[in-house]
Protein backbone atom coordinates (compact mmCIF):
# COMPACT_ATOMS: atom_id res chain seq x y z
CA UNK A 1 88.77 91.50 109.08
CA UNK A 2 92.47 89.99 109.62
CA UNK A 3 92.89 86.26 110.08
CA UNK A 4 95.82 84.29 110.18
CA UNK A 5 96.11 83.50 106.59
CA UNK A 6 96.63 87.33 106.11
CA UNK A 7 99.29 87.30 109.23
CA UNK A 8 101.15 84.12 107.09
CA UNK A 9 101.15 86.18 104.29
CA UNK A 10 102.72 89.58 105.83
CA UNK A 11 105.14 87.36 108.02
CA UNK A 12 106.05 84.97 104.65
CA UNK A 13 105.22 81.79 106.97
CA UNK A 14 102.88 79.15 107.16
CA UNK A 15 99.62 79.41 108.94
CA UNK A 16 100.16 76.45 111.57
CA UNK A 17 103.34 79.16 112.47
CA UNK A 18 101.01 81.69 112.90
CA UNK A 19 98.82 79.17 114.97
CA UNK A 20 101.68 77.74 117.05
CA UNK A 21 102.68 81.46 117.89
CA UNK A 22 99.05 82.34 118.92
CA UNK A 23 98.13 79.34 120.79
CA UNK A 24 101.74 78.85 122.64
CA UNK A 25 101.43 75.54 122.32
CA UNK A 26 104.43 74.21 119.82
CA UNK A 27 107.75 74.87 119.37
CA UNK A 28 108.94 78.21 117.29
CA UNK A 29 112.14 79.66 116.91
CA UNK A 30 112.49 83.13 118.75
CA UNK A 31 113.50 84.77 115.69
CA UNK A 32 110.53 83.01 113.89
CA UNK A 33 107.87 84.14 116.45
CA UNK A 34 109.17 87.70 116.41
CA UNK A 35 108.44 87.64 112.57
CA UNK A 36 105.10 86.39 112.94
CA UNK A 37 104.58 89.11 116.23
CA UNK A 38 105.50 91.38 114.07
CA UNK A 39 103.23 91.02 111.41
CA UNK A 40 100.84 90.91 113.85
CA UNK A 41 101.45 94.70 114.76
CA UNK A 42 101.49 95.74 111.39
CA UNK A 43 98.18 94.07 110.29
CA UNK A 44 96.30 94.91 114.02
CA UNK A 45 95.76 91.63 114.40
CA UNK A 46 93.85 90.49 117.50
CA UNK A 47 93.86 86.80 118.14
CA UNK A 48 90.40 85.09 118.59
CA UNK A 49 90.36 84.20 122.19
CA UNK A 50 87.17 82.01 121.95
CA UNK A 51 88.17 79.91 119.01
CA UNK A 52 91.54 79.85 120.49
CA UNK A 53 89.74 78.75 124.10
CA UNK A 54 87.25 76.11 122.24
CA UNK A 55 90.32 74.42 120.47
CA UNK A 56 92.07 73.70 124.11
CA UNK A 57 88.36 73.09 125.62
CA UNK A 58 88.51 75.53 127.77
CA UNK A 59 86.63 79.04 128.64
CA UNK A 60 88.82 80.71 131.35
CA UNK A 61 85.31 81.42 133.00
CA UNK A 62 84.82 80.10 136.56
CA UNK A 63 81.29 80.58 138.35
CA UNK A 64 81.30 82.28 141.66
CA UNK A 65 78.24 80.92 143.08
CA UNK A 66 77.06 82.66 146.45
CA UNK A 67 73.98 83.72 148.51
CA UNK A 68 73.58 87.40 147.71
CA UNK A 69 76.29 90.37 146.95
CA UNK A 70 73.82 92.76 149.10
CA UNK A 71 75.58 91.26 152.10
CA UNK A 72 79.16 92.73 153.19
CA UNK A 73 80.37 89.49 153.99
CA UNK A 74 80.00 87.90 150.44
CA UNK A 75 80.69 91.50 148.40
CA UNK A 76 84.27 91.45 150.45
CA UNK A 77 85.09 87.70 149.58
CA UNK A 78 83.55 88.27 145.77
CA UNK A 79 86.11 91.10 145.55
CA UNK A 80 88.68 88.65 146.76
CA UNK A 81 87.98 86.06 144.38
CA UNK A 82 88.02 88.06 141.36
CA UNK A 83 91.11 89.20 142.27
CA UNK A 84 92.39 85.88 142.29
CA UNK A 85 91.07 84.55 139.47
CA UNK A 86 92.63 86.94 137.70
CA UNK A 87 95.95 86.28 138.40
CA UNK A 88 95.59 83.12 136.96
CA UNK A 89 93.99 84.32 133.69
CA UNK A 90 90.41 83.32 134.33
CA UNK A 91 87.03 85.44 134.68
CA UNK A 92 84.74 85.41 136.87
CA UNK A 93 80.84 84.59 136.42
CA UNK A 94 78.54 85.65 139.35
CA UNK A 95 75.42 84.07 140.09
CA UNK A 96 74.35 85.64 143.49
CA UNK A 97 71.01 83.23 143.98
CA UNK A 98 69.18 85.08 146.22
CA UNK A 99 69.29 88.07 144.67
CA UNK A 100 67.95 86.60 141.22
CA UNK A 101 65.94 83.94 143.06
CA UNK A 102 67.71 81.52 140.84
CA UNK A 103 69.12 78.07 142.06
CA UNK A 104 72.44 77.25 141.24
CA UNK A 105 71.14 74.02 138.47
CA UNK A 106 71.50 76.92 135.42
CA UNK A 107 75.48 77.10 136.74
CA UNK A 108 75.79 73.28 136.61
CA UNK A 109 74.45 72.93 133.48
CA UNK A 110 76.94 75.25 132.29
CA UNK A 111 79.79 73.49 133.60
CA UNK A 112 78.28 70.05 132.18
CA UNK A 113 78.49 71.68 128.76
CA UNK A 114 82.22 73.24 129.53
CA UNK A 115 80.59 76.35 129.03
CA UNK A 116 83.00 76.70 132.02
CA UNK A 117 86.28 75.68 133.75
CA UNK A 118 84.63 75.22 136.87
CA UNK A 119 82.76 76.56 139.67
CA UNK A 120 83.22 78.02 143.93
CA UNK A 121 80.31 76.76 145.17
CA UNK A 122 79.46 79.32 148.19
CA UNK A 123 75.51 79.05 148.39
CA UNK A 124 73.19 76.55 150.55
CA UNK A 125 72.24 74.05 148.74
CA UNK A 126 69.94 70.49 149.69
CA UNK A 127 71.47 68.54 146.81
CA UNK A 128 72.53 65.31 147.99
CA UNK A 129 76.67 64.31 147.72
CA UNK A 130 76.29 62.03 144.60
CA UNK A 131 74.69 64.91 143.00
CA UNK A 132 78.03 66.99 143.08
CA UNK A 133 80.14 63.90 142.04
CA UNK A 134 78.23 63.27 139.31
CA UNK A 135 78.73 66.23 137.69
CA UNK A 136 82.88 64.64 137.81
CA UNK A 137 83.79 68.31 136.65
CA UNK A 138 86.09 70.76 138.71
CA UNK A 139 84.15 71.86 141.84
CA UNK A 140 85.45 73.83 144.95
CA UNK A 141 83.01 74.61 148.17
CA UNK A 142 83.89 77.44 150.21
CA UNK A 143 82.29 76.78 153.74
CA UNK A 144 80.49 73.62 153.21
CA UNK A 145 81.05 70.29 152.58
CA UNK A 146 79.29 68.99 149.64
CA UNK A 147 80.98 65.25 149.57
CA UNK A 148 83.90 63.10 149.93
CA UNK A 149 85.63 63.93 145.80
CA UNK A 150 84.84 67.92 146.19
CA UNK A 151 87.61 69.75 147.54
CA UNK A 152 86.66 72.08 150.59
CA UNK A 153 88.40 75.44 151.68
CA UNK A 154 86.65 77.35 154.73
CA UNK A 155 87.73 79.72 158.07
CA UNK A 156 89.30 77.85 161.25
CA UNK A 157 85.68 78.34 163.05
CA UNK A 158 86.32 76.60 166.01
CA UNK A 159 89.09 79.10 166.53
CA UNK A 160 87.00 82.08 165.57
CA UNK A 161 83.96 80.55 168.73
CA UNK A 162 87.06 79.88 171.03
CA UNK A 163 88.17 83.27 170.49
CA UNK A 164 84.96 84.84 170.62
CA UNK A 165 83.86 82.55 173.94
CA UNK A 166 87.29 83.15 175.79
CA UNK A 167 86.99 86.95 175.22
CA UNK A 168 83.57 87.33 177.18
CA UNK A 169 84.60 84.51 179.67
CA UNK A 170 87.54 86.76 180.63
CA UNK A 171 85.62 89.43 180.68
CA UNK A 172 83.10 88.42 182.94
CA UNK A 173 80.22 88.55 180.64
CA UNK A 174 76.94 86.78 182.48
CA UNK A 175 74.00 86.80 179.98
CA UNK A 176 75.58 86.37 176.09
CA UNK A 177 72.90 86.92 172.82
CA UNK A 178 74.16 85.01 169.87
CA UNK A 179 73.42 86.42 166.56
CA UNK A 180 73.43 84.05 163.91
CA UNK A 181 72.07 82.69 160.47
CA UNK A 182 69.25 80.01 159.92
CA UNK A 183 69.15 76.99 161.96
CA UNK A 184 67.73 75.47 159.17
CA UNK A 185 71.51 74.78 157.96
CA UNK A 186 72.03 72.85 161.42
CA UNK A 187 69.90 70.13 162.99
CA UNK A 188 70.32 71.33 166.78
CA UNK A 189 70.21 68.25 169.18
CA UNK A 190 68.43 68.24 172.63
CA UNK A 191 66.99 72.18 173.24
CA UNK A 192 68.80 75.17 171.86
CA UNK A 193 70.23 75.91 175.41
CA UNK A 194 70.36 72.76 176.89
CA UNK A 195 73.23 71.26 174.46
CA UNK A 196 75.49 72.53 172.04
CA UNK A 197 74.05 72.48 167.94
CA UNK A 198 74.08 68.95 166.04
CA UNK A 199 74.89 68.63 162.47
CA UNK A 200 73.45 67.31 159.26
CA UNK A 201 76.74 65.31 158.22
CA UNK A 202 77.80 63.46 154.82
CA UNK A 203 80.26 60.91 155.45
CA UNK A 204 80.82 62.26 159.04
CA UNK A 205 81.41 66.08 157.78
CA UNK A 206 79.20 68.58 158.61
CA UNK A 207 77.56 69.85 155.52
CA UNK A 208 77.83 73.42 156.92
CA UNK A 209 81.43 74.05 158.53
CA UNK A 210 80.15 77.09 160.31
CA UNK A 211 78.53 75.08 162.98
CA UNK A 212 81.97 74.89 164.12
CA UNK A 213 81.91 78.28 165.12
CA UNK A 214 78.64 77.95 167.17
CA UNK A 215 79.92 74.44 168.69
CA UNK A 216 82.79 76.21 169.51
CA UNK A 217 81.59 79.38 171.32
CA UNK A 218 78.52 77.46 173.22
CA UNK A 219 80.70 74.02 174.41
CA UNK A 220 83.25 77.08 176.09
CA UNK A 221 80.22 79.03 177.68
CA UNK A 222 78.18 76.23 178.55
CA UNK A 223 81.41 74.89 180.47
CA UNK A 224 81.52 78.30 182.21
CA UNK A 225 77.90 78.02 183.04
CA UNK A 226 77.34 81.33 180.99
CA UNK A 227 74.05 81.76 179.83
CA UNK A 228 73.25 82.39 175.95
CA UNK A 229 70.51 83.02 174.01
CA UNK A 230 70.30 82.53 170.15
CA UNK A 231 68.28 84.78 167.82
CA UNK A 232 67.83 83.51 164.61
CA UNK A 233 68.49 85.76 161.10
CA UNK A 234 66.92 83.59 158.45
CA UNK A 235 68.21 85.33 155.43
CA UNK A 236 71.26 87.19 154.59
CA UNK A 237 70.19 88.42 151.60
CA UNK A 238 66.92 90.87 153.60
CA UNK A 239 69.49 93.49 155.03
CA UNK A 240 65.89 94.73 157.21
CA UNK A 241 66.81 91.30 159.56
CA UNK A 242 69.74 92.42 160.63
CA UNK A 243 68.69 95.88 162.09
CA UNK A 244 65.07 94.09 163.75
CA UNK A 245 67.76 91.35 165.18
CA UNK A 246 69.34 94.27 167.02
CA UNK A 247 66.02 95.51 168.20
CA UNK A 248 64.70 92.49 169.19
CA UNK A 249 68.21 91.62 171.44
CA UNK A 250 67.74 94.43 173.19
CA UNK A 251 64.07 93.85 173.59
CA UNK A 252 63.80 90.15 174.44
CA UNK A 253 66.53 90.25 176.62
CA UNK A 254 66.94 93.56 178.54
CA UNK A 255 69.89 92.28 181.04
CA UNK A 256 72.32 91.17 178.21
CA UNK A 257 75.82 92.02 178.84
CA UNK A 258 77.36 90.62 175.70
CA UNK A 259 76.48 90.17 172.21
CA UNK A 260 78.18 88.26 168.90
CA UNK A 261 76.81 88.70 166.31
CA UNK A 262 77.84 89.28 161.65
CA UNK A 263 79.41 92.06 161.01
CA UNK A 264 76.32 94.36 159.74
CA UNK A 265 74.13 92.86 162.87
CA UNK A 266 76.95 93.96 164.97
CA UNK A 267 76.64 97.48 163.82
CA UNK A 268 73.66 98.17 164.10
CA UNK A 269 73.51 96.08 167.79
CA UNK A 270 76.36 98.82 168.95
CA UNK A 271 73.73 101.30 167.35
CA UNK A 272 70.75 100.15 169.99
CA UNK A 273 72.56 100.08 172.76
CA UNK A 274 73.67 103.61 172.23
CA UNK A 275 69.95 104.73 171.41
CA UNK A 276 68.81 102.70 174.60
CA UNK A 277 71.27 104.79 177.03
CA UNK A 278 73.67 101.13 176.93
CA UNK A 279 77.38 102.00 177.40
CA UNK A 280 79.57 100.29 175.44
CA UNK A 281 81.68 97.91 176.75
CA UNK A 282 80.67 99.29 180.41
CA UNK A 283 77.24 97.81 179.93
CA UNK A 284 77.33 95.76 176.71
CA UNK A 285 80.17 94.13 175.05
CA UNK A 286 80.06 93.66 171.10
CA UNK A 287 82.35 91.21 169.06
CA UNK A 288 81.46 91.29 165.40
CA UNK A 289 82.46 88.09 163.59
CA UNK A 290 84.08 88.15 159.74
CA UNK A 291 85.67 91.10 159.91
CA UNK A 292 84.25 93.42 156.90
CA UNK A 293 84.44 97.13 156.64
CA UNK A 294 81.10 97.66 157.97
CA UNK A 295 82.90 96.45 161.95
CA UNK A 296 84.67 100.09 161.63
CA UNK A 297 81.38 102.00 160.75
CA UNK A 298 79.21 101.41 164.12
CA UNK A 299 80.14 104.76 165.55
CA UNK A 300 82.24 102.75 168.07
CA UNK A 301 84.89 100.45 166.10
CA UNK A 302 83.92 97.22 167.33
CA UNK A 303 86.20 94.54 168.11
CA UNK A 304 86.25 91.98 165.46
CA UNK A 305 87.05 87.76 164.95
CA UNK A 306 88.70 88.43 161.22
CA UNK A 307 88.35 86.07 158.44
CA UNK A 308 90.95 86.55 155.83
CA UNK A 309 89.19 87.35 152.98
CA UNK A 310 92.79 87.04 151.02
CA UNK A 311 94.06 83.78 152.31
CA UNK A 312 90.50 81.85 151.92
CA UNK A 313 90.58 83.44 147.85
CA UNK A 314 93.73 82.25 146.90
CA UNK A 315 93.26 78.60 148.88
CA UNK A 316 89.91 78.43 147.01
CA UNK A 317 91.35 79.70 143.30
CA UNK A 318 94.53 77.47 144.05
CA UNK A 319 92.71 74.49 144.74
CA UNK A 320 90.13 74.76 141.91
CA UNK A 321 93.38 75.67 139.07
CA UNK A 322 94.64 72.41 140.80
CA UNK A 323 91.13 70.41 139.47
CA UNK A 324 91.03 72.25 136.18
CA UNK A 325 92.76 69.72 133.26
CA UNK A 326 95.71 71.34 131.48
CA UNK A 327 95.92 74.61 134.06
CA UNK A 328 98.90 74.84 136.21
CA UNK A 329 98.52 77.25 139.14
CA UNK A 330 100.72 80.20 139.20
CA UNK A 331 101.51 81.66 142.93
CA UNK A 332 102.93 80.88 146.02
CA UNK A 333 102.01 77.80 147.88
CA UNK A 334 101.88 75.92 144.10
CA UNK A 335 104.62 73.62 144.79
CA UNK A 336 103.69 72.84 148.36
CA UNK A 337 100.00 71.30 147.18
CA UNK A 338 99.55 67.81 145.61
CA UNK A 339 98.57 68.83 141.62
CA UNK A 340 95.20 67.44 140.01
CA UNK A 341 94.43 64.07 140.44
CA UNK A 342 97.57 63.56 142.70
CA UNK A 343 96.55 63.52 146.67
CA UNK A 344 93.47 63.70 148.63
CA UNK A 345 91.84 66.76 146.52
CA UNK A 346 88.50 66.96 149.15
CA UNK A 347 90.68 67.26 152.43
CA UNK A 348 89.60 70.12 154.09
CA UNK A 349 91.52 73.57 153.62
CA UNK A 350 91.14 75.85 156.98
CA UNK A 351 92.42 79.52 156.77
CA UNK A 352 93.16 81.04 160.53
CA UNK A 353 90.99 83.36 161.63
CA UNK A 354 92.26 86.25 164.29
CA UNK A 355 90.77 88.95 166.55
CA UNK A 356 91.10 92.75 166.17
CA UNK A 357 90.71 94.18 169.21
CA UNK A 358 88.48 97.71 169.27
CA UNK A 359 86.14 99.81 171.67
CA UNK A 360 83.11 97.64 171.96
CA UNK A 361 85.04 95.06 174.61
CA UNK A 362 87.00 94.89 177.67
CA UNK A 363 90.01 92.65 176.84
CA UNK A 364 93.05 94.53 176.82
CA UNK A 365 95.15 91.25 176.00
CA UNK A 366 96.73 89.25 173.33
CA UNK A 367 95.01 86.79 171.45
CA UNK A 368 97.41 84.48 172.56
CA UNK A 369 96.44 84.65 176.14
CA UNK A 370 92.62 84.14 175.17
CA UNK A 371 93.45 80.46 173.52
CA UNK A 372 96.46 80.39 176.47
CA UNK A 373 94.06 77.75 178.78
């Protein structure tokens, strides 16, 4: 097998020449360093990338941690993150926990032995806030807040409920069924109906920023006296939930006019109403929220809220190369962010959200006009 000392030979250099050229991390002549590449050719020499790695104490792995990949949502934003990642030279390591029934501890562990560079932390957790700043290695959330020194990168959710809210307020929608994940993530306050949703909060943040999005699109309907009805999904990762929601909408609540609901419970909601004899949007109006492929395979193309799948995996990857020692992020937007350890690091990044208008509603407008009041 080739090693440097046979690259020094071939190239008639030392081997801390051959080690500067490798590593890119000392000064060499151009003329010298296309000697030593050129040896390199000759001889087929591949450079170690883990000893090379371990000598800078660093992997160029980054743990993705989220619910489940089973679920469109998190398979679109995965795709997105890898992506990113590796534009800045690092690979991704996927720990999906529901679909391993594995917590995300084994991950931590990792990144307390810089068997890592760091990790997107995208699954529920109940760990408490000095749990995640003890760990004082590079940590991004995606959709949560996990406490005051982790930075946090997540969808403008109050715009996605305003949007969502104003759309069936214009449209004169009457009785609304709210689709949604496990209220377990919230603590509601007085009567699902009677108030808007409360919060578990650390340090006055809401652990799970996606309450926004239900605050949001019940405060506008409530103030509309619209009546709304939440039916709970209670995992993400059973794909079976999603089609009994539907059934169970249509069932518990025969007079809806209006449903919003994930993408997938969306689908198969447009689904039911067809099977029931429902027209859609004469009878029932449909707004899928995130934005997936699955919102254009209903058999109507339902009108969508959009999270950028994109923007929120380049904010996330940007702000976790910002955390990681020694890596400088390469991309737009690098100059316009405080670098690590410079700045507040855990202020909250929000990506816009928008609305793609389809078949399943009535609105005809702009969005514009539906945040105009």
């Amino acid at each position: 097998m080739v090693g440097m000392r046979d690259v020094a030979r071939e190239a008639g250099v030392s081997t801390s020449t051959v080690s500067l050229v490798v590593n890119g991390n000392g000064y060499v002549s151009p003329a010298m360093a296309e000697r030593v590449q050129a040896a390199m050719d000759r001889l087929n020499y591949v450079p170690n990338e883990l000893a090379r790695n371990l000598s800078r104490n660093r992997t160029n792995l980054v743990g993705v941690i989220i619910p489940t990949i089973r679920h469109p949502f998190f398979a679109t934003l995965t795709a997105s993150l890898q992506r990113a990642l590796y534009e800045q030279g690092l690979r991704t390591a996927l720990c999906s926990t529901a679909d391993v029934d594995q917590d995300v501890s084994q991950y931590v562990d990792m990144l307390r032995r810089r068997a890592m560079d760091g990790i997107i932390m995208g699954a529920h957790a109940v760990y408490p806030a000095d749990y995640w700043s003890s760990i004082d290695r590079p940590i991004v959330a995606f959709d949560r807040f996990l406490g005051g020194s982790i930075p946090s990168v997540g969808s403008d959710h109050s715009q996605g409920g305003r949007l969502a809210a104003e759309l069936f307020v214009r449209t004169g929608a009457r009785r609304v069924v709210e689709i949604g994940g496990p209220r377990t993530h919230y603590q509601t306050a007085a009567g699902l109906n009677s108030e808007p949703l409360g919060s578990i909060t650390i340090a006055g943040q809401p652990t799970f920023p996606p309450i926004r999005y239900h605050l949001a699109f019940e405060r506008t309907l409530l103030a509309k006296r619209i009546r709304y009805e939440y039916m709970e999904i209670e995992s993400v990762a059973r794909m079976e939930e999603f089609k009994d929601a539907a059934h169970l909408a249509f069932e518990r609540h025969p007079d809806l006019d209006a449903i919003v609901a994930p993408d997938l419970a969306a689908a198969f909601c447009a689904q039911e109403a067809l099977r029931r004899g429902r027209s859609i949007p004469g009878d029932v109006q449909i707004i899928a929220y995130d934005g997936t492929y699955v919102s254009d395979l209903a058999g109507v193309r339902l009108t969508s809220v959009l999270q950028d799948f994109d923007g929120l995996a380049n904010a996330l990857v940007r702000r976790l190369v910002q955390v990681i020692p020694g890596k400088a992020y390469q991309g737009a937007g690098a100059a316009d962010q405080p670098g690590a350890g410079e700045g507040d690091q855990a202020v909250s990044e929000l990506i816009s959200m928008s609305l793609k208008p389809g078949e399943s509603t009535r609105w005809t407008g702009s969005v514009q006009e539906l945040l105009s009041r």
